[in-house]
Protein backbone atom coordinates (compact mmCIF):
# COMPACT_ATOMS: atom_id res chain seq x y z
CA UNK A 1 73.09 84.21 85.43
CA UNK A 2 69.89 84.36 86.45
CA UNK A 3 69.48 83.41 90.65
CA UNK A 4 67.34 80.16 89.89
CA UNK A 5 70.29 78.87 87.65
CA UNK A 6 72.70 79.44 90.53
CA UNK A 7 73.53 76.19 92.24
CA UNK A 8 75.13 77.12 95.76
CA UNK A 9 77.45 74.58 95.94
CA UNK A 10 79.41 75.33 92.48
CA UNK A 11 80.77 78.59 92.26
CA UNK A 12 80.97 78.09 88.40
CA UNK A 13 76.98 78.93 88.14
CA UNK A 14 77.14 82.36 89.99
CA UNK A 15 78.05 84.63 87.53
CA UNK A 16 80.00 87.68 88.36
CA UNK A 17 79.57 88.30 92.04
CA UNK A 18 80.72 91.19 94.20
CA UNK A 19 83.21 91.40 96.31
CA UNK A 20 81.25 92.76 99.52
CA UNK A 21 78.52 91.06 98.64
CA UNK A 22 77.54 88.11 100.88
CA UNK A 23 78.52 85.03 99.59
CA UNK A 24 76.42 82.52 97.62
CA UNK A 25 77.25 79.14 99.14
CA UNK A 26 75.13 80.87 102.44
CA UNK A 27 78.10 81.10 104.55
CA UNK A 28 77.36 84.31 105.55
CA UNK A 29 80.46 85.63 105.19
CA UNK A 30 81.93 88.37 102.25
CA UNK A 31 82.55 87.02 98.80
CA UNK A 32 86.05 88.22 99.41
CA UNK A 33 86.75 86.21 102.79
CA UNK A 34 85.19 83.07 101.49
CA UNK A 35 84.83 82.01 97.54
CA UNK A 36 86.16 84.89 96.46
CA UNK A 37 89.37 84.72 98.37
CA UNK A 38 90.00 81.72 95.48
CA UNK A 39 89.68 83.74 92.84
């Protein structure tokens, strides 16, 4: 997905994210200890 397409408030239009990466919604916080803890 290309980061213009990515809409931060739906997870469903981020594409494969990684884990220790920061997460997309702009929390701030891991992928893993935010979005990604849904997964």
């Amino acid at each position: 997905v290309h980061p213009s397409e990515r809409d931060p408030q739906n997870p469903a239009t981020w594409g494969k994210v990684g884990r220790n990466e920061k997460c997309l919604c702009g929390s701030g916080k891991k992928y893993k200890h935010c979005h990604g803890a849904l997964a």
